[in-house]
C-alpha atoms as a PDB file:
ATOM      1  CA  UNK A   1     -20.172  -2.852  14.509  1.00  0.00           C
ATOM      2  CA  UNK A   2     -22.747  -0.881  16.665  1.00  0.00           C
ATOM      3  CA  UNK A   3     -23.587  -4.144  18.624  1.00  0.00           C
ATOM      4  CA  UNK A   4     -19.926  -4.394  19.280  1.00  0.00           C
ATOM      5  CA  UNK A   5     -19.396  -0.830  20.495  1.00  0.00           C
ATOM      6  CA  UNK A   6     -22.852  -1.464  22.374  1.00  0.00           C
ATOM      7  CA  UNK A   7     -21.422  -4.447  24.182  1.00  0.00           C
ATOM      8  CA  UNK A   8     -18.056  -2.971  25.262  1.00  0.00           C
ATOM      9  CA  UNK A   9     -19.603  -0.060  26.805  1.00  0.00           C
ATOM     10  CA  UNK A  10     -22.345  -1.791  28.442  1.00  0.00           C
ATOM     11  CA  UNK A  11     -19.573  -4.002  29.701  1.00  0.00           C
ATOM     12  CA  UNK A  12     -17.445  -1.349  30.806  1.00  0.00           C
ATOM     13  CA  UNK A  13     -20.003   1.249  32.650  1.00  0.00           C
ATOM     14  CA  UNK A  14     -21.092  -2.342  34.453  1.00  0.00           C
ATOM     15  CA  UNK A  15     -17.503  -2.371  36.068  1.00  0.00           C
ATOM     16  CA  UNK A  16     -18.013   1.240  36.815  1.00  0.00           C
ATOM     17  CA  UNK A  17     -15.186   1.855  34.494  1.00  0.00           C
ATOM     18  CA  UNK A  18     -14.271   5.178  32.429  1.00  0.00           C
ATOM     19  CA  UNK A  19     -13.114   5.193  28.856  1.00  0.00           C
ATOM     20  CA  UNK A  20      -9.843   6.141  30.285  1.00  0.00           C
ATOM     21  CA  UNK A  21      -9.757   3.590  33.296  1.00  0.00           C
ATOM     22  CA  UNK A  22     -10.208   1.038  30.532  1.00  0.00           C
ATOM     23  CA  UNK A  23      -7.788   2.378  28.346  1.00  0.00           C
ATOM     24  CA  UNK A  24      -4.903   2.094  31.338  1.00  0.00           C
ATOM     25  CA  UNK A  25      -5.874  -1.208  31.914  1.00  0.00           C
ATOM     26  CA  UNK A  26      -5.391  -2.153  27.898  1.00  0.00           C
ATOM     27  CA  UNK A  27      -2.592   0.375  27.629  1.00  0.00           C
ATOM     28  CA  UNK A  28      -4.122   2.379  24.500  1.00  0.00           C
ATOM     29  CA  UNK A  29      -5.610   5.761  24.325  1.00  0.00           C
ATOM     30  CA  UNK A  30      -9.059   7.061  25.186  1.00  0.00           C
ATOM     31  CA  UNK A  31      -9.192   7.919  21.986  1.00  0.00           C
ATOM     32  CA  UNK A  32      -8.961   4.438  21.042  1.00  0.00           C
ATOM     33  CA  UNK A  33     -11.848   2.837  23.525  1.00  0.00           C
ATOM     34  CA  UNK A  34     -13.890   6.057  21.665  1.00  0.00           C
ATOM     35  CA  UNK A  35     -13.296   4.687  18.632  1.00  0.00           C
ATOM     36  CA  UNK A  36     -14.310   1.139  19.963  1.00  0.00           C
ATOM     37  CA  UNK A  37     -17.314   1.979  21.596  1.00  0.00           C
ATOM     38  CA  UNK A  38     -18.480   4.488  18.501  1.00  0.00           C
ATOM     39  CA  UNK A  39     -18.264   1.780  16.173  1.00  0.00           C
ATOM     40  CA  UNK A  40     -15.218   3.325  14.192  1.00  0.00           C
ATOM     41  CA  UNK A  41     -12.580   0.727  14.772  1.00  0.00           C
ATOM     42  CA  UNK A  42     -12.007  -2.756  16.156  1.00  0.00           C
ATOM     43  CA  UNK A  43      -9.357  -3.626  18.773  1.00  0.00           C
ATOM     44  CA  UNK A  44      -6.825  -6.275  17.276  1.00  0.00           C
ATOM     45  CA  UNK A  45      -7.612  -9.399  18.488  1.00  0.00           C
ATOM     46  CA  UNK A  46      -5.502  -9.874  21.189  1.00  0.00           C
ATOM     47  CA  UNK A  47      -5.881  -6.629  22.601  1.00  0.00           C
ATOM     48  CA  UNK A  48      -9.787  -7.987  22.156  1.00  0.00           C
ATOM     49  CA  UNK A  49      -9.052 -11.117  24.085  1.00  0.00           C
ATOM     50  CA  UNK A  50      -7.342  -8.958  26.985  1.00  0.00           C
ATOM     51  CA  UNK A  51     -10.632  -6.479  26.390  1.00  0.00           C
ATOM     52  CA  UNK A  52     -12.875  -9.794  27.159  1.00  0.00           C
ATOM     53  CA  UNK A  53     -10.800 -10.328  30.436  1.00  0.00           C
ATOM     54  CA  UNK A  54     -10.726  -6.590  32.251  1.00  0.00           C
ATOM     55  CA  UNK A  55     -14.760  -6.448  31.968  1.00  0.00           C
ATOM     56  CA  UNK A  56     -14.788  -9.861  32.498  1.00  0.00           C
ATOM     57  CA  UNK A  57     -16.687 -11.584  29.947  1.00  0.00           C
ATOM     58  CA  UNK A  58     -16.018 -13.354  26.939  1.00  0.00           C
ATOM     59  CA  UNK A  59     -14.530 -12.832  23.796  1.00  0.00           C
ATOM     60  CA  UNK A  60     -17.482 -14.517  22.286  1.00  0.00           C
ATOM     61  CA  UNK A  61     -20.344 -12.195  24.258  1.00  0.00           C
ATOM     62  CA  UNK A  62     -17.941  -8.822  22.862  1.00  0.00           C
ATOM     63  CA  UNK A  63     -17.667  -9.849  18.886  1.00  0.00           C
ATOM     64  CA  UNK A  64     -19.857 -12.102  17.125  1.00  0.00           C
ATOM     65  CA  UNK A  65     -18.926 -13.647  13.563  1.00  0.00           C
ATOM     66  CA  UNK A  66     -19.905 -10.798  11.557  1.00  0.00           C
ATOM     67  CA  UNK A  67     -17.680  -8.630  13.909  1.00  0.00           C
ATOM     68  CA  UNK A  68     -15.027 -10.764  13.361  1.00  0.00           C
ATOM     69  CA  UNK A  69     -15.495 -11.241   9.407  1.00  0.00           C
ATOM     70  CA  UNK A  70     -15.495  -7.436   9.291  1.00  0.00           C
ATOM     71  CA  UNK A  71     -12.386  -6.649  11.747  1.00  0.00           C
ATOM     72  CA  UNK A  72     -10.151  -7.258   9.207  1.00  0.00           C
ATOM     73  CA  UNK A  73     -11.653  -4.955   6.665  1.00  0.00           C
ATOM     74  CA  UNK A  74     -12.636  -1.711   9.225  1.00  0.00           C
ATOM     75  CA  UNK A  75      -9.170  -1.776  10.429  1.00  0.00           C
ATOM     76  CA  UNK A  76      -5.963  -0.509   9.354  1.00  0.00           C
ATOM     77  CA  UNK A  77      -4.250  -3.346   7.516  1.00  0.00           C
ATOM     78  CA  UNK A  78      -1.136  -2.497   9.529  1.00  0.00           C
ATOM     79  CA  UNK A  79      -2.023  -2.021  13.231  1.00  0.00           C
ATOM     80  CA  UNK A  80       1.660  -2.849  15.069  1.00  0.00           C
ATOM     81  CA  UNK A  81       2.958   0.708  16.021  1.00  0.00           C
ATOM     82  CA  UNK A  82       6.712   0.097  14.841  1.00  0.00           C
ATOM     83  CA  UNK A  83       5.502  -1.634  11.084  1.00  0.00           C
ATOM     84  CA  UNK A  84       3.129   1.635  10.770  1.00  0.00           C
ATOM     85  CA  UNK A  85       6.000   3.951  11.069  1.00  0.00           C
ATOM     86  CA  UNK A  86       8.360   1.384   8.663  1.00  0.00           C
ATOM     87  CA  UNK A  87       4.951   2.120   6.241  1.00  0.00           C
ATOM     88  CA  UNK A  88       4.921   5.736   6.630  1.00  0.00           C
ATOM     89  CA  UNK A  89       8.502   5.992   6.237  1.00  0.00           C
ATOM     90  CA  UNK A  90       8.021   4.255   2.965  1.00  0.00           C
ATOM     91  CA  UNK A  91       5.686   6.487   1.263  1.00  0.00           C
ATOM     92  CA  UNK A  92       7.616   9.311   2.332  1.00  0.00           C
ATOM     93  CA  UNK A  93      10.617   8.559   0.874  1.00  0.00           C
ATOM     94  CA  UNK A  94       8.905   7.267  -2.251  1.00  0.00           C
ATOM     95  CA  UNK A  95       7.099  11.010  -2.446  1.00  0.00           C
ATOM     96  CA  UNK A  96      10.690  12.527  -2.013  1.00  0.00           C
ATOM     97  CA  UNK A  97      12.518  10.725  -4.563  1.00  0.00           C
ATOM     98  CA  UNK A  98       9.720  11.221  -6.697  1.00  0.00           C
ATOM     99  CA  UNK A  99       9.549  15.027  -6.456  1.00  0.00           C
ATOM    100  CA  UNK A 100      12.747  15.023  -6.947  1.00  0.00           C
ATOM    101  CA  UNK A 101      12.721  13.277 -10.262  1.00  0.00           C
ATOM    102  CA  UNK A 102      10.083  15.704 -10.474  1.00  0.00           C
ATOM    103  CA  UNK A 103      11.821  19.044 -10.331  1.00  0.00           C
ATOM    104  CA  UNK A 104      14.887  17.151 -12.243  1.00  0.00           C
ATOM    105  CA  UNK A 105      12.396  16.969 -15.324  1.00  0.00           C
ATOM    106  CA  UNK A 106      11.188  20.708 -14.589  1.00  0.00           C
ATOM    107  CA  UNK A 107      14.132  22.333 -14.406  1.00  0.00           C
ATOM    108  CA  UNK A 108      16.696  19.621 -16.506  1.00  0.00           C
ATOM    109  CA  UNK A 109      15.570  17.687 -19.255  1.00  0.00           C
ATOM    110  CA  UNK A 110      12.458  20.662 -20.046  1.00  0.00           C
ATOM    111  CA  UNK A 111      14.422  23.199 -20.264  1.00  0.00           C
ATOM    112  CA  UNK A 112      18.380  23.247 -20.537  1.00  0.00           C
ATOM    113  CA  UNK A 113      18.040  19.786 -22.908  1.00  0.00           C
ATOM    114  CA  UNK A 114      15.331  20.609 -24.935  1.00  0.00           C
ATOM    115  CA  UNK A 115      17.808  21.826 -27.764  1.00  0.00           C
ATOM    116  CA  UNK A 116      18.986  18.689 -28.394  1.00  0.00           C
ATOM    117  CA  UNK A 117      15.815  16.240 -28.597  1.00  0.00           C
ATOM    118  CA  UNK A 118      13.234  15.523 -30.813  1.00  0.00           C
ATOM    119  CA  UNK A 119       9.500  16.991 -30.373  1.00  0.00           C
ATOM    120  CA  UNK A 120       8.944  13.231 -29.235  1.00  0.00           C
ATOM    121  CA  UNK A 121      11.526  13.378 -26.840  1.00  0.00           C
ATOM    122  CA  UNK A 122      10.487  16.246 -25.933  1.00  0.00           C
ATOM    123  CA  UNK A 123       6.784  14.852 -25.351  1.00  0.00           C
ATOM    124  CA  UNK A 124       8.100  11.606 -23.443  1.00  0.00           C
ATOM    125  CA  UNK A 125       9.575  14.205 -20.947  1.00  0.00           C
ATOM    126  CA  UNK A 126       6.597  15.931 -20.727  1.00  0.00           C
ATOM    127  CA  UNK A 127       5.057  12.939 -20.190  1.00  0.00           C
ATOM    128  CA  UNK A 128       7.209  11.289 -17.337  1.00  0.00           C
ATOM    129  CA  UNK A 129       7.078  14.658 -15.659  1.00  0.00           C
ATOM    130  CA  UNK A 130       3.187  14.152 -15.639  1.00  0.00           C
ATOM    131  CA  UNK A 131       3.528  10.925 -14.206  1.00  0.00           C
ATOM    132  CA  UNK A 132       6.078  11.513 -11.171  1.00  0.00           C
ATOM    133  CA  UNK A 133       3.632  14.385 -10.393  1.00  0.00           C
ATOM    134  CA  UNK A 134       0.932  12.772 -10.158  1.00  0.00           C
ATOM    135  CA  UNK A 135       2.727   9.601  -8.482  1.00  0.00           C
ATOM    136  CA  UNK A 136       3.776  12.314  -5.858  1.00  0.00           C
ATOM    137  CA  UNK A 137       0.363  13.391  -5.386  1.00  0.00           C
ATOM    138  CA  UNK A 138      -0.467   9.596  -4.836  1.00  0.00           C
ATOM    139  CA  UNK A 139       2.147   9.005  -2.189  1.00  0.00           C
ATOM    140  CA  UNK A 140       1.625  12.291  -0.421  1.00  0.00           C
ATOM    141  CA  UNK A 141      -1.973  10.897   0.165  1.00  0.00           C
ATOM    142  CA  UNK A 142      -0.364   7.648   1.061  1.00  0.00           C
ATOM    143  CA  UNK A 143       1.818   9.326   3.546  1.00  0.00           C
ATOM    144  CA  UNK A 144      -0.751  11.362   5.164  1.00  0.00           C
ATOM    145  CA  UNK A 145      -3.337   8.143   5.250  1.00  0.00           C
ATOM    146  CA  UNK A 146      -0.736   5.981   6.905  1.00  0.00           C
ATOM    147  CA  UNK A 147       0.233   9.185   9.583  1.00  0.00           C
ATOM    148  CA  UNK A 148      -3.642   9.269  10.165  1.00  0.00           C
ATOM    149  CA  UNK A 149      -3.340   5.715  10.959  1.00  0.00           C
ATOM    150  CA  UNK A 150      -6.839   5.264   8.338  1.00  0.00           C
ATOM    151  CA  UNK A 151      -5.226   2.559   5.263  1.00  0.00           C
ATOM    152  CA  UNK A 152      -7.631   0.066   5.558  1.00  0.00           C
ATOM    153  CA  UNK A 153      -8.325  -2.343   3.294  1.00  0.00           C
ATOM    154  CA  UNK A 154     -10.657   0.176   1.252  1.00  0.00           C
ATOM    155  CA  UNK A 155      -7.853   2.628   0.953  1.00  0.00           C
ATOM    156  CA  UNK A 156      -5.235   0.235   0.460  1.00  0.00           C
ATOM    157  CA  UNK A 157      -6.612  -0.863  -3.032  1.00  0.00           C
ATOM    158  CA  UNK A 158      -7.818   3.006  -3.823  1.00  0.00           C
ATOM    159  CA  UNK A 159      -3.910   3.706  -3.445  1.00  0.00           C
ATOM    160  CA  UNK A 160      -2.642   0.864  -5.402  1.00  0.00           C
ATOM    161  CA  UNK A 161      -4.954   1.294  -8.245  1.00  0.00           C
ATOM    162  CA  UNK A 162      -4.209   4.780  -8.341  1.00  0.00           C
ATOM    163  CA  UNK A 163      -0.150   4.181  -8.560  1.00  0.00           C
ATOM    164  CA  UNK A 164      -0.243   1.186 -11.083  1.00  0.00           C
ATOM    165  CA  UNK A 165      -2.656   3.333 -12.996  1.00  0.00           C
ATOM    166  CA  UNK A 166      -0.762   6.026 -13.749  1.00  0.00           C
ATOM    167  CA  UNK A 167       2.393   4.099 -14.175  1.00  0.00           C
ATOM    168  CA  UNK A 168       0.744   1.523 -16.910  1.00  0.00           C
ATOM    169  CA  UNK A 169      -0.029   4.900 -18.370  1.00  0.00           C
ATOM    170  CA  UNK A 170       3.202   6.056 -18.640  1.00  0.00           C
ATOM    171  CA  UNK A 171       4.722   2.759 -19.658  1.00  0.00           C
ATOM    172  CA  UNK A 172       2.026   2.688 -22.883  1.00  0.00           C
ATOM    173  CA  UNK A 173       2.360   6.220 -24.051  1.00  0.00           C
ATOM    174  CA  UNK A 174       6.451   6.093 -23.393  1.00  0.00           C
ATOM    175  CA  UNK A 175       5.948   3.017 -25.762  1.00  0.00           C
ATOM    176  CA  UNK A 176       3.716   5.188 -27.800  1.00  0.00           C
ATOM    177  CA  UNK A 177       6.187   7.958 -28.121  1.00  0.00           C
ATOM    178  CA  UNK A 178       9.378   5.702 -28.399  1.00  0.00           C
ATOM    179  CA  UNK A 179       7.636   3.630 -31.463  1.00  0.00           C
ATOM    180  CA  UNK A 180       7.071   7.561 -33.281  1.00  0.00           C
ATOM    181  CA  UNK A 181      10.765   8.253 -32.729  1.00  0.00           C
ATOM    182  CA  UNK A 182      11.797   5.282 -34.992  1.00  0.00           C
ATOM    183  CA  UNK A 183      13.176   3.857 -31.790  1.00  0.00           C
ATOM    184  CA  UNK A 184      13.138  -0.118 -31.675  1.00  0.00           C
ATOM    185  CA  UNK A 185      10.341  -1.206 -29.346  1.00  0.00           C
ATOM    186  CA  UNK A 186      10.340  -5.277 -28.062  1.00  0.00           C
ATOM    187  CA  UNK A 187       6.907  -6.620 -29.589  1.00  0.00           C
ATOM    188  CA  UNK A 188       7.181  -8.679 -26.639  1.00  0.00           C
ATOM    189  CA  UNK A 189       7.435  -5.893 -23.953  1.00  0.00           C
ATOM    190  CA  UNK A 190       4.580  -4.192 -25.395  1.00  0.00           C
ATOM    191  CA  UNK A 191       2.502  -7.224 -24.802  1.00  0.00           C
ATOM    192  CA  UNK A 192       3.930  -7.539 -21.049  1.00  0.00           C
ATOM    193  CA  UNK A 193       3.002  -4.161 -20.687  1.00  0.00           C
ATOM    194  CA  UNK A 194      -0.315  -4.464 -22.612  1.00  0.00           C
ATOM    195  CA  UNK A 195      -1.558  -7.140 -19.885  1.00  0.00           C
ATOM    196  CA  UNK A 196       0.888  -6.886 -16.328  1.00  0.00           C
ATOM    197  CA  UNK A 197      -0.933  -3.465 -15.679  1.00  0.00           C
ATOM    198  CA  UNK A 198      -4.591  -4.404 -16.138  1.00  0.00           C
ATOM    199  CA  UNK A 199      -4.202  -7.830 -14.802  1.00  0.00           C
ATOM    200  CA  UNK A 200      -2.352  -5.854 -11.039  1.00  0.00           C
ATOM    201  CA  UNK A 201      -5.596  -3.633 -10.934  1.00  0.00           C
ATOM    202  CA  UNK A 202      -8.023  -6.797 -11.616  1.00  0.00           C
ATOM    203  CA  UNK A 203      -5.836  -8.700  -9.248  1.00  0.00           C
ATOM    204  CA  UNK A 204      -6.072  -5.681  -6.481  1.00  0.00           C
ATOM    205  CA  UNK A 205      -9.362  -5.202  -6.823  1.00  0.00           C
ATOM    206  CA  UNK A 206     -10.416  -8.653  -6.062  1.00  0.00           C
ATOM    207  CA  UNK A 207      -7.896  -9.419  -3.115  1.00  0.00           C
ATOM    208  CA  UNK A 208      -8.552  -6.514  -0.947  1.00  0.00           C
ATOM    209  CA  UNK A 209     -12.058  -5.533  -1.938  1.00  0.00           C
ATOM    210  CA  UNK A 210     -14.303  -8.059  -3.824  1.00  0.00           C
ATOM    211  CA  UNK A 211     -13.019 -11.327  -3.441  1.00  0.00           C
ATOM    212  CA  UNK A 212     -12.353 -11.277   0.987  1.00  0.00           C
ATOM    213  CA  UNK A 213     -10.862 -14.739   2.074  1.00  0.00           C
ATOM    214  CA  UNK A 214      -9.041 -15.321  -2.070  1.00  0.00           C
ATOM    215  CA  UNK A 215      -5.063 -15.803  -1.430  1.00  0.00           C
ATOM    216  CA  UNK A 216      -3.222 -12.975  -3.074  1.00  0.00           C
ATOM    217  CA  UNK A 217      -1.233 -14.966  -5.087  1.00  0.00           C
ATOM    218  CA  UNK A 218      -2.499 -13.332  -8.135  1.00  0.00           C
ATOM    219  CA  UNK A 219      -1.360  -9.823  -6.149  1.00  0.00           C
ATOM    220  CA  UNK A 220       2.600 -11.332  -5.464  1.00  0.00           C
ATOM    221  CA  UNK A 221       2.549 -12.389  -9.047  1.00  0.00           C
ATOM    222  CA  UNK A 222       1.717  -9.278 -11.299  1.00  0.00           C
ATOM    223  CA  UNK A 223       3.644  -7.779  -8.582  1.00  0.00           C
ATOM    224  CA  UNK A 224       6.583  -9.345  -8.894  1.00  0.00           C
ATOM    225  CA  UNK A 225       6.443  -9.233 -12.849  1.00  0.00           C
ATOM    226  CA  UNK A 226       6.708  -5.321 -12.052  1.00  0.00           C
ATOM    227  CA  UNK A 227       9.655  -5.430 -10.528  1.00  0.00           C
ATOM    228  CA  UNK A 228      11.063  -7.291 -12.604  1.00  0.00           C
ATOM    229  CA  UNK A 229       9.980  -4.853 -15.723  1.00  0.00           C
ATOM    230  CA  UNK A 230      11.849  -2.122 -13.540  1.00  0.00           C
ATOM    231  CA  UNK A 231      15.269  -4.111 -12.916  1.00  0.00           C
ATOM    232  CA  UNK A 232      14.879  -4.859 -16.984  1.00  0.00           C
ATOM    233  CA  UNK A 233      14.720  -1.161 -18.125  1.00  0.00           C
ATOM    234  CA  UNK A 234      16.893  -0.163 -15.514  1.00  0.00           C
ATOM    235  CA  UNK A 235      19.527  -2.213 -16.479  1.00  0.00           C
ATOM    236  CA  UNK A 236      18.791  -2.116 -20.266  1.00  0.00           C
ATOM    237  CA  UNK A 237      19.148   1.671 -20.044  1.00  0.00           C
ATOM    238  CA  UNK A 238      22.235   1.505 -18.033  1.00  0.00           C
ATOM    239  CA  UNK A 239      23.674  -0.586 -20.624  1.00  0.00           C
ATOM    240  CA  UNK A 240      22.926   1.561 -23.453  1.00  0.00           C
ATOM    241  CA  UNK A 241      24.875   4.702 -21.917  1.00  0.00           C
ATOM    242  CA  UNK A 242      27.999   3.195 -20.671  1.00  0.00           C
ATOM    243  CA  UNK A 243      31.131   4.754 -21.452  1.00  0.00           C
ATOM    244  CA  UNK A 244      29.251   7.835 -22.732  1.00  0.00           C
ATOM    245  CA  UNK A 245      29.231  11.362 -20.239  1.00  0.00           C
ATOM    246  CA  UNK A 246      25.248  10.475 -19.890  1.00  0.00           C
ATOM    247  CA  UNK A 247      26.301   7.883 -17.726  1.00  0.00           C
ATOM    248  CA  UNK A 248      26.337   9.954 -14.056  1.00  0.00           C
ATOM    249  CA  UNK A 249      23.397  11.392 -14.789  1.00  0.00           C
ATOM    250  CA  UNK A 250      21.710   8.384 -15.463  1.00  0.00           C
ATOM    251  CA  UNK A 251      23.266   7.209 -12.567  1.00  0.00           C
ATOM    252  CA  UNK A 252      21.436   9.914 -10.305  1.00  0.00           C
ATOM    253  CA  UNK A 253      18.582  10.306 -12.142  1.00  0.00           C
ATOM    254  CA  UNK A 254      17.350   6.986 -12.943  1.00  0.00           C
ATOM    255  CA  UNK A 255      18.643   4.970  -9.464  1.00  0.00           C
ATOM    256  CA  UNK A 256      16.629   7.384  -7.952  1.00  0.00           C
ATOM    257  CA  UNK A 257      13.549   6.297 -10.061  1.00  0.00           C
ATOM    258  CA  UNK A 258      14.175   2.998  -9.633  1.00  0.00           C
ATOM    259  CA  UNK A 259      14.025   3.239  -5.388  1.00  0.00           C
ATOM    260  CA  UNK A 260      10.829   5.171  -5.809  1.00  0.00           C
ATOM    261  CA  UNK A 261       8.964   2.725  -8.210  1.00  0.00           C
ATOM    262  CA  UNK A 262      10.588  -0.073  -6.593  1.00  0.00           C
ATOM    263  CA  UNK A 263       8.586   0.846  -3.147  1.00  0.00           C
ATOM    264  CA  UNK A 264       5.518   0.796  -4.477  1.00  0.00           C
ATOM    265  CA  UNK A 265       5.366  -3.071  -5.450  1.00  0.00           C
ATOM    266  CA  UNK A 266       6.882  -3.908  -2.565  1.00  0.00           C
ATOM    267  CA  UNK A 267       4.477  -1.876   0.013  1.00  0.00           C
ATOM    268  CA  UNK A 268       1.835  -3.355  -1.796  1.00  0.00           C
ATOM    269  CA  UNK A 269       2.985  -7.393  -1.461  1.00  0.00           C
ATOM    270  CA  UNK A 270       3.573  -5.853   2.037  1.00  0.00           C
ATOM    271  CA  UNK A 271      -0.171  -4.966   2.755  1.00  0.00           C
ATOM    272  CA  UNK A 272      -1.362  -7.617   0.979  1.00  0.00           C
ATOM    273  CA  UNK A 273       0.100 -10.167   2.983  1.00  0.00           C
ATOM    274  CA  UNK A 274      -0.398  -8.492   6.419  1.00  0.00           C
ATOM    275  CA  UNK A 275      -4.100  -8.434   5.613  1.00  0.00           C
ATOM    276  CA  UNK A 276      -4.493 -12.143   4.162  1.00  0.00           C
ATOM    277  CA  UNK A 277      -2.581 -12.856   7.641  1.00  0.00           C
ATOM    278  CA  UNK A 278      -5.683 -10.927   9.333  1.00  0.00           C
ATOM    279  CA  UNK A 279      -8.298 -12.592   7.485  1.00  0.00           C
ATOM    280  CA  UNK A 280      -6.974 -16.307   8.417  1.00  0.00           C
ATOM    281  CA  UNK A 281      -6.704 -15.187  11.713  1.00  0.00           C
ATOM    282  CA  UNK A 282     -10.493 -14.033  11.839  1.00  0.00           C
ATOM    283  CA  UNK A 283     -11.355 -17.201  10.313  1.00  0.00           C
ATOM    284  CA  UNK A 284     -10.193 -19.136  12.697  1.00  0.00           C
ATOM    285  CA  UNK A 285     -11.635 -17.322  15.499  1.00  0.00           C
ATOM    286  CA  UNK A 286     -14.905 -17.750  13.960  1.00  0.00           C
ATOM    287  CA  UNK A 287     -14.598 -21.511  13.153  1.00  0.00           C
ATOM    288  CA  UNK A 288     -13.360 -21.757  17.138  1.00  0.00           C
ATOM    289  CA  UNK A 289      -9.910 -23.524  15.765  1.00  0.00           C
ATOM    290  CA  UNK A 290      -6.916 -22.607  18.007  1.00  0.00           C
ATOM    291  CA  UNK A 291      -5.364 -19.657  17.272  1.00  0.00           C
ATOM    292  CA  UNK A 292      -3.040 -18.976  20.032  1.00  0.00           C
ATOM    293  CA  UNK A 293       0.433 -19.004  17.986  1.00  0.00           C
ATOM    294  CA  UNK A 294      -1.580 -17.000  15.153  1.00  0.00           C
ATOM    295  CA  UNK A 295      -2.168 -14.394  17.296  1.00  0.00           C
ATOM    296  CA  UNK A 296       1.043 -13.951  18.435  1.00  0.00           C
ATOM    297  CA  UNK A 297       2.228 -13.941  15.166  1.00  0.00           C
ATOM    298  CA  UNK A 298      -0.610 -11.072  13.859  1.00  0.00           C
ATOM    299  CA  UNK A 299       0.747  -9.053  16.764  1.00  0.00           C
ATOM    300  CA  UNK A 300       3.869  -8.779  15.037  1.00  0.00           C
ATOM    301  CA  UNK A 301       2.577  -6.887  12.201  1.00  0.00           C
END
């Protein structure tokens, strides 16, 4: 990364240009050329093709292969402007909803509806309440990471793991607590449960730190097997308190659940296939294929 930022200033004080001459010409910030030239942050590559063609030189002189096998991974995995806003505006309203089911378990279900539960639904509510707080806690450091403009690849899978983490937990000690209460628990949803979590952090873990150019197959998969364990106790749930007075406040409590831990899945098959995108695109670069129509299509992310 050095030799990069070495090469784009030597480049640029050659032309007799300033970081901010260069930055009108590329229509981006000082800040960013800083960034560039400090070894902080790659240019996408298309605003590194047009960087090649103001100091006129070549793409090939500016970023050599280990540049360009590292781009993907230095950068944040979303770099179009309008798609990092759509991302920040997703962890925000995942926080919200979640501090609001939050404060609905603070000030509701601990405390005016304690007199008519057991001591273990007493401790499941304890328990959730744990969990949306520190799910909260997650996404407000996913918010602030994506206004910051820093989720890269690193931070990405640090959030992730962090989210399915605590939610496995939940899901195991709910289990836990439900199987204590003489309540019937699917043998078969325990397993699920017993292998979808650990097999999402395994499958994070490898796409977007260990295992660079794997397809994240493995990611969509566990994933999707997540939402689907959402719609299923959703719906079970809902099923279970029709035509009884719980039913609006299931209605407002647990929809609003569901949006929140619906997000997270989804942000995360989000990321995981903006970055893949990124890392064929690199590839390519480096084994001098075409990549025109590639590019244009990585811009759009």
């Amino acid at each position: 990364m050095a030799e990069f930022g070495e090469n784009i200033k030597k480049a640029r004080e050659e032309k007799g240009f300033t970081q901010q001459t260069l930055a009108d010409k590329l229509y981006v910030s000082r800040q960013a050329v800083s960034r560039w030239e400090n070894g902080s942050r790659y240019p996408d590559l298309l605003t590194a093709k047009s960087l090649a063609s103001v100091l006129d030189t070549t793409l090939d002189k500016l970023l050599n292969d280990d540049d360009l096998r590292s781009y993907p991974e230095v950068n944040p995995i979303i770099e179009y402007p309008l798609y990092k806003r759509v991302q920040t505006a997703v962890f925000a309203a995942a926080f919200i909803t979640n501090l609001v089911q939050l404060l609905w378990y603070i000030f509701f279900n601990l405390t005016e509806n304690r007199a008519v539960q057991t001591h273990y639904e007493d401790a499941a509510q304890i328990v959730a309440a744990i969990s949306s707080g520190l799910i909260s806690a997650v996404l407000l450091f996913g918010t602030v990471k994506s206004i910051m403009d820093s989720i890269n690849p690193r931070a990405a899978a640090e959030i992730a793991i962090m989210l399915i983490g605590v939610d496995g937990l939940h899901a195991y000690v709910d289990q836990y607590l439900s199987w204590q209460n003489n309540a019937r628990v699917s043998v078969l949803s325990s397993a699920v449960n017993a292998a979808i979590y650990p097999a999402f952090i395994i499958s994070v873990l490898l796409f977007f730190i260990i295992k660079k150019h794997y397809r994240p197959i493995a990611v969509y998969i566990c994933a999707g097997l997540i939402i689907i364990r959402i719609f299923g106790a959703y719906i079970s749930s809902l099923i279970s308190v029709l035509g009884t007075p719980l039913l609006t406040k299931y209605l407002i409590t647990s929809s609003l659940r569901l949006f929140a831990l619906l997000l997270i899945p989804v942000l995360i098959i989000y990321m995981a296939a903006t970055l893949y995108r990124k890392r064929r695109l690199a590839k390519s670069c480096i084994d001098g294929e075409d990549d025109s129509q590639e590019v244009q299509k990585h811009k759009q992310d």
